[in-house]
PDB file of N, CA and C in Angstrom:
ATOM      1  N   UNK A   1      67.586-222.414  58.314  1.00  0.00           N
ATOM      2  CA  UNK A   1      68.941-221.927  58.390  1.00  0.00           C
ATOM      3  C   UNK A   1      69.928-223.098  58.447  1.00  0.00           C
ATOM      4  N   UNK A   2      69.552-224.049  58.899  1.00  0.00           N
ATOM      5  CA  UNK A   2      70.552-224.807  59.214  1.00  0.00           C
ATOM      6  C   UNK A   2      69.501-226.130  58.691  1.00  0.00           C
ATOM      7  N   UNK A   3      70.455-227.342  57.882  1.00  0.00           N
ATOM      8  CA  UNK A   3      69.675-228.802  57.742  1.00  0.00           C
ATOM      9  C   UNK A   3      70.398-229.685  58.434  1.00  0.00           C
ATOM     10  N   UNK A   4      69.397-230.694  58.058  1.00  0.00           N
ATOM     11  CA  UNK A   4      69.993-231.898  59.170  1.00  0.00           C
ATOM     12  C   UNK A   4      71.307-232.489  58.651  1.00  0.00           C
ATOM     13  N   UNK A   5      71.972-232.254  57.914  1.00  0.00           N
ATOM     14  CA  UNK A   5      73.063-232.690  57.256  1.00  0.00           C
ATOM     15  C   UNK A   5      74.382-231.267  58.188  1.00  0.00           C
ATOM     16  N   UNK A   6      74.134-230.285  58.301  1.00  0.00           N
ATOM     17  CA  UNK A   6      74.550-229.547  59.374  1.00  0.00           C
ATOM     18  C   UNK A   6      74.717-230.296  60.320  1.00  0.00           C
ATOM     19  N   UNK A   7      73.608-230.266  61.065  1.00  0.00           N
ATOM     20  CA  UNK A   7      73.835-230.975  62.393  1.00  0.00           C
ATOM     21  C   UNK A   7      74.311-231.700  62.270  1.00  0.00           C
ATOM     22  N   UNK A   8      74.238-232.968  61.794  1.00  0.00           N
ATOM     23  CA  UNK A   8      74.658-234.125  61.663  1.00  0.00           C
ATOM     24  C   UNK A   8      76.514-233.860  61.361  1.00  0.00           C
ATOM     25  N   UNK A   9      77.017-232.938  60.795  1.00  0.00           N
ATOM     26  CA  UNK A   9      78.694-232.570  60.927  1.00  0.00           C
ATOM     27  C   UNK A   9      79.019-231.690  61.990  1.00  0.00           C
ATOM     28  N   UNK A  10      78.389-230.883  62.425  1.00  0.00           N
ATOM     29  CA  UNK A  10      78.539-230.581  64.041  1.00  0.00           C
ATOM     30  C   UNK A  10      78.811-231.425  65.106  1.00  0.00           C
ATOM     31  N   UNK A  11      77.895-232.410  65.381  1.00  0.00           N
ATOM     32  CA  UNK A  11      77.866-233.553  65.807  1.00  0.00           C
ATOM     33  C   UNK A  11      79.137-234.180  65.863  1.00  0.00           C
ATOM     34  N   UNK A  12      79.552-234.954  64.670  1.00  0.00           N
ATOM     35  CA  UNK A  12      80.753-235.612  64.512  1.00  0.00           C
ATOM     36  C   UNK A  12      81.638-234.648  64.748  1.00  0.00           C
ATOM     37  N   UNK A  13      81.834-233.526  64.175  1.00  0.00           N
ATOM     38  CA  UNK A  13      82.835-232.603  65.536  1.00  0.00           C
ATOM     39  C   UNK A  13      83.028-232.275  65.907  1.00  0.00           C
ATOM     40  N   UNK A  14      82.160-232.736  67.157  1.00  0.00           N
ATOM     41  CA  UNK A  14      82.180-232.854  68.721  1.00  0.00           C
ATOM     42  C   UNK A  14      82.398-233.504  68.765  1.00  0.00           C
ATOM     43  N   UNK A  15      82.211-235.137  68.328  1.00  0.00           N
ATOM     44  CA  UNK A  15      81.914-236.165  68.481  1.00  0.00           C
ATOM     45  C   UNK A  15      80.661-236.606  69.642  1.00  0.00           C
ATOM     46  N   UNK A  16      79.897-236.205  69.194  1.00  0.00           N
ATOM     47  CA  UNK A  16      78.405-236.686  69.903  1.00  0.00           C
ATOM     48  C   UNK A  16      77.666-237.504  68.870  1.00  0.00           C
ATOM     49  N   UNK A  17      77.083-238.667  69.636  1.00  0.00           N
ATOM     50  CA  UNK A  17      76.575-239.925  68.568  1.00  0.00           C
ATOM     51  C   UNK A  17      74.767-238.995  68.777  1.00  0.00           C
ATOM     52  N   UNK A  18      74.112-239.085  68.047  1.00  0.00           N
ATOM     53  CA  UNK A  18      73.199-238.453  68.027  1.00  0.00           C
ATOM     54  C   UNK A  18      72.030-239.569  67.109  1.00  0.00           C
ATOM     55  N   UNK A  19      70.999-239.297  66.930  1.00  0.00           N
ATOM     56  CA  UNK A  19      69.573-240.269  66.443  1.00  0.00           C
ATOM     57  C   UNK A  19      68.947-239.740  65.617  1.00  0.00           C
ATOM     58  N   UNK A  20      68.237-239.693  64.652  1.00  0.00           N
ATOM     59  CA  UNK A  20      67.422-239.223  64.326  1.00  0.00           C
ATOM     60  C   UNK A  20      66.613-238.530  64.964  1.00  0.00           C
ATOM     61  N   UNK A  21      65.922-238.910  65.511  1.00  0.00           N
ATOM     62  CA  UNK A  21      65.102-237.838  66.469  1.00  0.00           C
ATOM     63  C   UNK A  21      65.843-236.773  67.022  1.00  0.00           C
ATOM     64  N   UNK A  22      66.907-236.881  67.267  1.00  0.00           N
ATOM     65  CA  UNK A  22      67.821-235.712  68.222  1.00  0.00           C
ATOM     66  C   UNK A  22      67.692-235.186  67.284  1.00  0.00           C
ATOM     67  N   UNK A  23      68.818-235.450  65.701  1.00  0.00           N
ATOM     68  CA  UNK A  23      69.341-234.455  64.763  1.00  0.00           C
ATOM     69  C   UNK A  23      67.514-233.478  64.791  1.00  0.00           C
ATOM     70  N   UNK A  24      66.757-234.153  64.583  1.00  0.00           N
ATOM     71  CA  UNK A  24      65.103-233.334  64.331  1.00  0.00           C
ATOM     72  C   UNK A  24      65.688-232.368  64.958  1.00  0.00           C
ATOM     73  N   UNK A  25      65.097-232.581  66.635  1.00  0.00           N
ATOM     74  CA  UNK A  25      64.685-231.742  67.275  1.00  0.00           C
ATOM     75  C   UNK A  25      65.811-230.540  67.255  1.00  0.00           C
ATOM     76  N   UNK A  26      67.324-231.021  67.433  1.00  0.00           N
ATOM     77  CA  UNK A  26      68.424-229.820  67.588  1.00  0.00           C
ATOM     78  C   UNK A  26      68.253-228.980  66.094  1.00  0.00           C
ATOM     79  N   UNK A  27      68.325-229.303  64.949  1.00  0.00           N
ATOM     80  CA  UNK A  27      68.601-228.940  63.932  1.00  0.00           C
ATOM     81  C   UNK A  27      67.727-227.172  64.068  1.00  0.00           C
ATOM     82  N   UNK A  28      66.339-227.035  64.634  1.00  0.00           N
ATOM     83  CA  UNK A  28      65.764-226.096  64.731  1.00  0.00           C
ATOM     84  C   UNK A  28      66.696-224.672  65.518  1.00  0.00           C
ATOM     85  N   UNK A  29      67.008-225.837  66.845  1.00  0.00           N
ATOM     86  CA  UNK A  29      67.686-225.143  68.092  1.00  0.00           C
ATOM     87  C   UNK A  29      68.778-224.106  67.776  1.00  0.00           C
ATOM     88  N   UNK A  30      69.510-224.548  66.626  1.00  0.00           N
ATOM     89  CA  UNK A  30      70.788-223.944  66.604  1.00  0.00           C
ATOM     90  C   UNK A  30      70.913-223.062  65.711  1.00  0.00           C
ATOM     91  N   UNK A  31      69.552-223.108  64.721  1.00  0.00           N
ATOM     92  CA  UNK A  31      69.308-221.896  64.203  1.00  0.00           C
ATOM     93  C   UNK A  31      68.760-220.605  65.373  1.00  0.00           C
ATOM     94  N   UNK A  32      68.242-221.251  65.983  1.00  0.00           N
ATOM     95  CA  UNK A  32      67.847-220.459  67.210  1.00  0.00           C
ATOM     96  C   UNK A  32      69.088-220.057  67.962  1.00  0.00           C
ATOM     97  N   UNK A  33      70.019-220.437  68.305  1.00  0.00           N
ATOM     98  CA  UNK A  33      71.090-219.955  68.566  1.00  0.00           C
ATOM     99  C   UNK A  33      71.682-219.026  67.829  1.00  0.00           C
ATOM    100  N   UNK A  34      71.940-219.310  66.772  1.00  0.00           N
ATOM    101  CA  UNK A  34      72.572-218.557  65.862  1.00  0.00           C
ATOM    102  C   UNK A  34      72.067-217.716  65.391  1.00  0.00           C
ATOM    103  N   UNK A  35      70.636-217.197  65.828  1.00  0.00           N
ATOM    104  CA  UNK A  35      69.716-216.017  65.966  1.00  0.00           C
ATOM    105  C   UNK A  35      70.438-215.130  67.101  1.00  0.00           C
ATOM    106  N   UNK A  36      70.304-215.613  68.395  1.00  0.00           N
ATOM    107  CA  UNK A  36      70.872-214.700  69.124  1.00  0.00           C
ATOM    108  C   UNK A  36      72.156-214.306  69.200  1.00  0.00           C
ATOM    109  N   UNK A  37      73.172-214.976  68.528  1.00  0.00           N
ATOM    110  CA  UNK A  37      74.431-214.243  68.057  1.00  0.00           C
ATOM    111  C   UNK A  37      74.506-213.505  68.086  1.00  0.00           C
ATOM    112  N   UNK A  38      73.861-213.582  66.656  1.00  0.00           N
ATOM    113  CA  UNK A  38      73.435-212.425  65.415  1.00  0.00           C
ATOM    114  C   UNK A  38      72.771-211.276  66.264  1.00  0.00           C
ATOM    115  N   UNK A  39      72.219-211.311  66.899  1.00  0.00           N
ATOM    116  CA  UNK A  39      71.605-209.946  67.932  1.00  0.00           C
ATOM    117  C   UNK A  39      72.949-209.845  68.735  1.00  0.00           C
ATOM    118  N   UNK A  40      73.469-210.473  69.771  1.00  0.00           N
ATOM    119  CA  UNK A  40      74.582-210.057  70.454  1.00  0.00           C
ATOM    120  C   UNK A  40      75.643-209.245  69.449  1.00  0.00           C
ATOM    121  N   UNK A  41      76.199-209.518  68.526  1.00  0.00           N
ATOM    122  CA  UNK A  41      76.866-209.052  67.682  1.00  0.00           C
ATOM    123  C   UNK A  41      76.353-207.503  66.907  1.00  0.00           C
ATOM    124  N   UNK A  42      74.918-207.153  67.305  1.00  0.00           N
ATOM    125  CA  UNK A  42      74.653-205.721  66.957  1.00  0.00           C
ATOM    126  C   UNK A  42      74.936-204.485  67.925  1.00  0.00           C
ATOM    127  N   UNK A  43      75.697-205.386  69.389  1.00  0.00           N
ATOM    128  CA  UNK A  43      75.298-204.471  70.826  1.00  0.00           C
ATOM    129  C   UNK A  43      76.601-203.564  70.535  1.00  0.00           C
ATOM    130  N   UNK A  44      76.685-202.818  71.023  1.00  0.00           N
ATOM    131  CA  UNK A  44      78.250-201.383  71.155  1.00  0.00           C
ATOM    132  C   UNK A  44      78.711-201.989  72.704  1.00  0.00           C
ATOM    133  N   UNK A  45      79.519-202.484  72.386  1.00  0.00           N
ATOM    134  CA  UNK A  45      80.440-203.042  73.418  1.00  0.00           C
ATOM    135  C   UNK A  45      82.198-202.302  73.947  1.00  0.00           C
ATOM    136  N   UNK A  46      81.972-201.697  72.604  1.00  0.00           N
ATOM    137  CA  UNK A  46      83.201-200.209  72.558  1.00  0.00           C
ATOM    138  C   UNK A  46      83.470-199.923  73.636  1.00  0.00           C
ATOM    139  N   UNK A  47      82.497-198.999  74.802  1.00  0.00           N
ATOM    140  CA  UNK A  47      83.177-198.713  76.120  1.00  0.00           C
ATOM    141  C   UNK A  47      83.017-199.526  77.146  1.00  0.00           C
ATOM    142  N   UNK A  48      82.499-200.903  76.891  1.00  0.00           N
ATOM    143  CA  UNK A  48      82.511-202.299  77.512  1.00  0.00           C
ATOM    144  C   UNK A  48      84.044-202.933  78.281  1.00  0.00           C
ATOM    145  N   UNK A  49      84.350-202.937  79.131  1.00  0.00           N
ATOM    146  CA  UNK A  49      85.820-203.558  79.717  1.00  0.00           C
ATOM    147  C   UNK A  49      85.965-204.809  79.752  1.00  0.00           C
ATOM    148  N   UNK A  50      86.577-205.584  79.245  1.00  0.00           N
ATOM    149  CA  UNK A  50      86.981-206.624  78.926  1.00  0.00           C
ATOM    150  C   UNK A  50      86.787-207.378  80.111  1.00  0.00           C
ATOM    151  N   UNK A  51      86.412-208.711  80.427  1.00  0.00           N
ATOM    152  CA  UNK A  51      86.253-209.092  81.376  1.00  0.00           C
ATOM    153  C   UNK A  51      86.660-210.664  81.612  1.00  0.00           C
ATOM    154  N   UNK A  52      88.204-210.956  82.406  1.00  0.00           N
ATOM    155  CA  UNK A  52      88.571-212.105  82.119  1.00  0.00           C
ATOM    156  C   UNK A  52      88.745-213.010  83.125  1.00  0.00           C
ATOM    157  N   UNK A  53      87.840-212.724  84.047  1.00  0.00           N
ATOM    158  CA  UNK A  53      87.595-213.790  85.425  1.00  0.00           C
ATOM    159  C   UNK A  53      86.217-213.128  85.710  1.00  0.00           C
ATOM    160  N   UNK A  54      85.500-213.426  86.688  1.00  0.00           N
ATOM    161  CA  UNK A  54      84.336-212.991  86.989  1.00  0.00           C
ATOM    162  C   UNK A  54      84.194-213.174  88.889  1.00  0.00           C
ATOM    163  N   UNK A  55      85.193-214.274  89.338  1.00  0.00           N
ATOM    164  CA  UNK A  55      84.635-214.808  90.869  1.00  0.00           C
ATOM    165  C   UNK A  55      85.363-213.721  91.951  1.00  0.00           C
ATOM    166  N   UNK A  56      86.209-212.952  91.329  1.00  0.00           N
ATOM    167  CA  UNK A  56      87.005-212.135  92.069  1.00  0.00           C
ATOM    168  C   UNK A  56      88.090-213.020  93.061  1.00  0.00           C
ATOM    169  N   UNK A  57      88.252-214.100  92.458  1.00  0.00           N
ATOM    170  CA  UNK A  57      89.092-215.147  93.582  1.00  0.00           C
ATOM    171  C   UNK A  57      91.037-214.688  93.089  1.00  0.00           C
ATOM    172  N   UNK A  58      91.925-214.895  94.079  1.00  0.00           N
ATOM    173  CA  UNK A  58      92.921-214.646  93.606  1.00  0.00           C
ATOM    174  C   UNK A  58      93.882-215.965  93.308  1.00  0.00           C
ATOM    175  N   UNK A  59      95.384-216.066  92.677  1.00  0.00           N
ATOM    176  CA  UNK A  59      95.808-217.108  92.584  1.00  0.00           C
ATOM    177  C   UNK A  59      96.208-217.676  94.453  1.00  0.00           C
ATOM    178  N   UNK A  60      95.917-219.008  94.023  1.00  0.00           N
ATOM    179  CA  UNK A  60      95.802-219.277  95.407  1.00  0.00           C
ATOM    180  C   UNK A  60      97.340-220.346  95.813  1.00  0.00           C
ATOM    181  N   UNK A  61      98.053-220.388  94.681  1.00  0.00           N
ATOM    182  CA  UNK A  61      99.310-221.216  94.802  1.00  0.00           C
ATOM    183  C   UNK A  61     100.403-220.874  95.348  1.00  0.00           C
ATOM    184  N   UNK A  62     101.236-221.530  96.288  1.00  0.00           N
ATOM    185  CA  UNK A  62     102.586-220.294  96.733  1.00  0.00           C
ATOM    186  C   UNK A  62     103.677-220.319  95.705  1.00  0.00           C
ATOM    187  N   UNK A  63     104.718-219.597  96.175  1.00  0.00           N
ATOM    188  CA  UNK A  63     105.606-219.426  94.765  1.00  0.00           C
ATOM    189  C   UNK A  63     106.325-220.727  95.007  1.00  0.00           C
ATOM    190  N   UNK A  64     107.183-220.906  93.752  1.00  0.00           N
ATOM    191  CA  UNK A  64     107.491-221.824  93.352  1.00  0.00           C
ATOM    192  C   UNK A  64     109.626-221.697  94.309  1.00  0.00           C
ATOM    193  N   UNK A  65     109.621-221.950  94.956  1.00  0.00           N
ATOM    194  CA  UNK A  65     110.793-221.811  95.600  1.00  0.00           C
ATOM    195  C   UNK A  65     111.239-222.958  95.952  1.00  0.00           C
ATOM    196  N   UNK A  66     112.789-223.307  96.212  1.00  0.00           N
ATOM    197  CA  UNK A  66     113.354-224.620  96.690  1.00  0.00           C
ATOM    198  C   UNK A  66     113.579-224.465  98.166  1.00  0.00           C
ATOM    199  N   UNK A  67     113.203-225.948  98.361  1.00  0.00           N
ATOM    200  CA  UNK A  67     113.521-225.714 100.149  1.00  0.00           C
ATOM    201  C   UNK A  67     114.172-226.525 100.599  1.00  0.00           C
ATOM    202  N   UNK A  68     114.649-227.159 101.960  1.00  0.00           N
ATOM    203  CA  UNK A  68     114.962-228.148 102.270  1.00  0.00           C
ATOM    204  C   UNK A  68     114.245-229.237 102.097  1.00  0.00           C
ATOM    205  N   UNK A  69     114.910-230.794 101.543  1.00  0.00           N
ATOM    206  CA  UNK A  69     114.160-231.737 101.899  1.00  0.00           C
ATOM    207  C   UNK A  69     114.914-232.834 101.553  1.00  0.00           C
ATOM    208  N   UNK A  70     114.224-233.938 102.160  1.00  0.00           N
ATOM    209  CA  UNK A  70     115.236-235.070 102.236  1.00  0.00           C
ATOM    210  C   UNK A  70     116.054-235.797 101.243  1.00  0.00           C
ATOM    211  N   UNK A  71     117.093-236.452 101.686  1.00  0.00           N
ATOM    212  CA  UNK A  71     118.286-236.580 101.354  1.00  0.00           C
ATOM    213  C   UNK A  71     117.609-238.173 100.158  1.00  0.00           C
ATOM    214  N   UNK A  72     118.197-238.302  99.325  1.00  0.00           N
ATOM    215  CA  UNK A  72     117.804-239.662  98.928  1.00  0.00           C
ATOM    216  C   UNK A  72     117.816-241.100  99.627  1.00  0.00           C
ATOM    217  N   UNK A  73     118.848-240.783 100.537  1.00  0.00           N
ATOM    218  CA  UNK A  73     118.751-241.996 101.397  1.00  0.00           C
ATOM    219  C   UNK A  73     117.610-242.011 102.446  1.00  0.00           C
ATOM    220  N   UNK A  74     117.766-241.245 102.730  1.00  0.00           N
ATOM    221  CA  UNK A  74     116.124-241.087 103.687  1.00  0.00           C
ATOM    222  C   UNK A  74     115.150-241.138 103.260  1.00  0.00           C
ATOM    223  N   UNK A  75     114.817-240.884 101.925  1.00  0.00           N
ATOM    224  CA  UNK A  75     113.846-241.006 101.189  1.00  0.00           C
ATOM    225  C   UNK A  75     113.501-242.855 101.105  1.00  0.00           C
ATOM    226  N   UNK A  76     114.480-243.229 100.798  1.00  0.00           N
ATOM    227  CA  UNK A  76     114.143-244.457 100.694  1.00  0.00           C
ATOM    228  C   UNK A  76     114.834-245.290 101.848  1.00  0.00           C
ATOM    229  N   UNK A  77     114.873-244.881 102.777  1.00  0.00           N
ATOM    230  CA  UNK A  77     115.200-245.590 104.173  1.00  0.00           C
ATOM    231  C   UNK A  77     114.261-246.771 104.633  1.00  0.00           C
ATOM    232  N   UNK A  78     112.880-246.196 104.213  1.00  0.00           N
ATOM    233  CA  UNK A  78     112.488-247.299 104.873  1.00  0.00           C
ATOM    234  C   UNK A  78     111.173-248.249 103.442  1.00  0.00           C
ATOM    235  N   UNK A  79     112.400-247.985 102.598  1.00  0.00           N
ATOM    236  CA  UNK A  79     111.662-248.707 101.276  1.00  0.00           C
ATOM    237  C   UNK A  79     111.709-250.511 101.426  1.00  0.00           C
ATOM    238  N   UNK A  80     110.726-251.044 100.899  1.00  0.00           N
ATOM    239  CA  UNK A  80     111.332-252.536 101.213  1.00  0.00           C
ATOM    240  C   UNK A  80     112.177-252.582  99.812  1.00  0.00           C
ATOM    241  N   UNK A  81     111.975-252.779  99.093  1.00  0.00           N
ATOM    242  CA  UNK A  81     112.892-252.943  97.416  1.00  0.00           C
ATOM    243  C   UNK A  81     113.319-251.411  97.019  1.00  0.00           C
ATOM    244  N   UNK A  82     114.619-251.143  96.992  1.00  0.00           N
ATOM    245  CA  UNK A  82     115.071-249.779  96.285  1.00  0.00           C
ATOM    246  C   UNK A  82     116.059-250.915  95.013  1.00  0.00           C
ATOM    247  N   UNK A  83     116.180-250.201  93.915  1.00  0.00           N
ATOM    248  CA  UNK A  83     116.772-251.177  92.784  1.00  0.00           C
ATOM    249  C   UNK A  83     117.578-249.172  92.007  1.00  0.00           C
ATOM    250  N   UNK A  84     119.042-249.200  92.079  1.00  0.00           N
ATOM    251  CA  UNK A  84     119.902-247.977  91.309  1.00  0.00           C
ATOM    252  C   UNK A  84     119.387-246.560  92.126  1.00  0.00           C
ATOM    253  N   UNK A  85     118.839-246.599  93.520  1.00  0.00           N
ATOM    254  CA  UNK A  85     118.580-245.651  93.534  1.00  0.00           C
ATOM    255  C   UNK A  85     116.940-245.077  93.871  1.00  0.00           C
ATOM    256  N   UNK A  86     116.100-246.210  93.386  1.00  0.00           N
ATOM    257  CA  UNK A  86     114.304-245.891  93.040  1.00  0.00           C
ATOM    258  C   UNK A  86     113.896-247.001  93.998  1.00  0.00           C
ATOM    259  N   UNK A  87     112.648-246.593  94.622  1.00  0.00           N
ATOM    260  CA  UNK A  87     111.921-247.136  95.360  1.00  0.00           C
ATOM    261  C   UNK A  87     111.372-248.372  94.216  1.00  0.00           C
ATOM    262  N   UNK A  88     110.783-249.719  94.187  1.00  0.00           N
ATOM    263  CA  UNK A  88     110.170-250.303  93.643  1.00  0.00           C
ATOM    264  C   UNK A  88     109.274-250.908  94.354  1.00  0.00           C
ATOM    265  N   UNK A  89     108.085-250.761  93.291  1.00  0.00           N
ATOM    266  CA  UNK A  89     107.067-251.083  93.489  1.00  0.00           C
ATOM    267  C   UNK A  89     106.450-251.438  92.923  1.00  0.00           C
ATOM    268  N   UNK A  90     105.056-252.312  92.646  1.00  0.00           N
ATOM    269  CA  UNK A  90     104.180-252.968  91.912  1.00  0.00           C
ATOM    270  C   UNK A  90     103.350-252.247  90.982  1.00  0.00           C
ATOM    271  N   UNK A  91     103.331-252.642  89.671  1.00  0.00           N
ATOM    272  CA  UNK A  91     102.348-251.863  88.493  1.00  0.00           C
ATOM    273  C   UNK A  91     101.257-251.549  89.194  1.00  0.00           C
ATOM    274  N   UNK A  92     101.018-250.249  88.748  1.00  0.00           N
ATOM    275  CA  UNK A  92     100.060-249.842  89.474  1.00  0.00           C
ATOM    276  C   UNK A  92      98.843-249.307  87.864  1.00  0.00           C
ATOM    277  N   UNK A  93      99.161-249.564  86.672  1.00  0.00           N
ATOM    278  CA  UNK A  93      98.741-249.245  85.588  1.00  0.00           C
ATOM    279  C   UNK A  93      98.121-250.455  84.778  1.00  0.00           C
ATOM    280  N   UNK A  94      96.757-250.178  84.577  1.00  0.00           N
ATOM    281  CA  UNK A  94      95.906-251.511  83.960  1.00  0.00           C
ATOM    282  C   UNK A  94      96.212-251.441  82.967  1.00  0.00           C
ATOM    283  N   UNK A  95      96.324-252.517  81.642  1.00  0.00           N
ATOM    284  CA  UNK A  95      95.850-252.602  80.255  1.00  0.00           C
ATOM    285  C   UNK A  95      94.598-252.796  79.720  1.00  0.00           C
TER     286      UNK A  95
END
């Protein structure tokens, strides 16, 4: 169902570096996959309910509201270098 020239463009996009030996062994696999699709895709799923979380967990974030909070000067009250307004500070970003 599937050749190693398949796999081998699957692969690249994903981008997974893969070997010879891998492409072997997967190349079988994913016909094997693509076997059971092909069976999932015969089931009647018609009175099936859609199902788009599974953990039963709820959103756990509070709302998004404004509150009090400090003034800009206090903010940087006890900055050693403020420069227009902004705290300064040392690169903190590698090249």
């Amino acid at each position: 169902m599937f050749s190693n020239e398949d796999t081998e463009k699957i692969a690249k996009l994903v981008k997974f570096k893969l070997t010879a030996s891998e492409i072997e062994k997967l190349t079988p696999l994913l016909g094997v996959a693509l076997e059971y699709v092909e069976i999932l895709k015969t089931l009647d799923t018609s009175s099936t309910e859609g199902t788009y979380e599974i953990t039963g967990l709820k959103n756990v974030f509070s709302e998004d509201v404004c509150s009090k909070s400090l003034s800009q000067d206090a903010a940087t009250a006890n900055a050693k270098l403020i420069r227009s307004g902004y705290i300064v500070t040392s690169a903190v970003i590698e090249k």
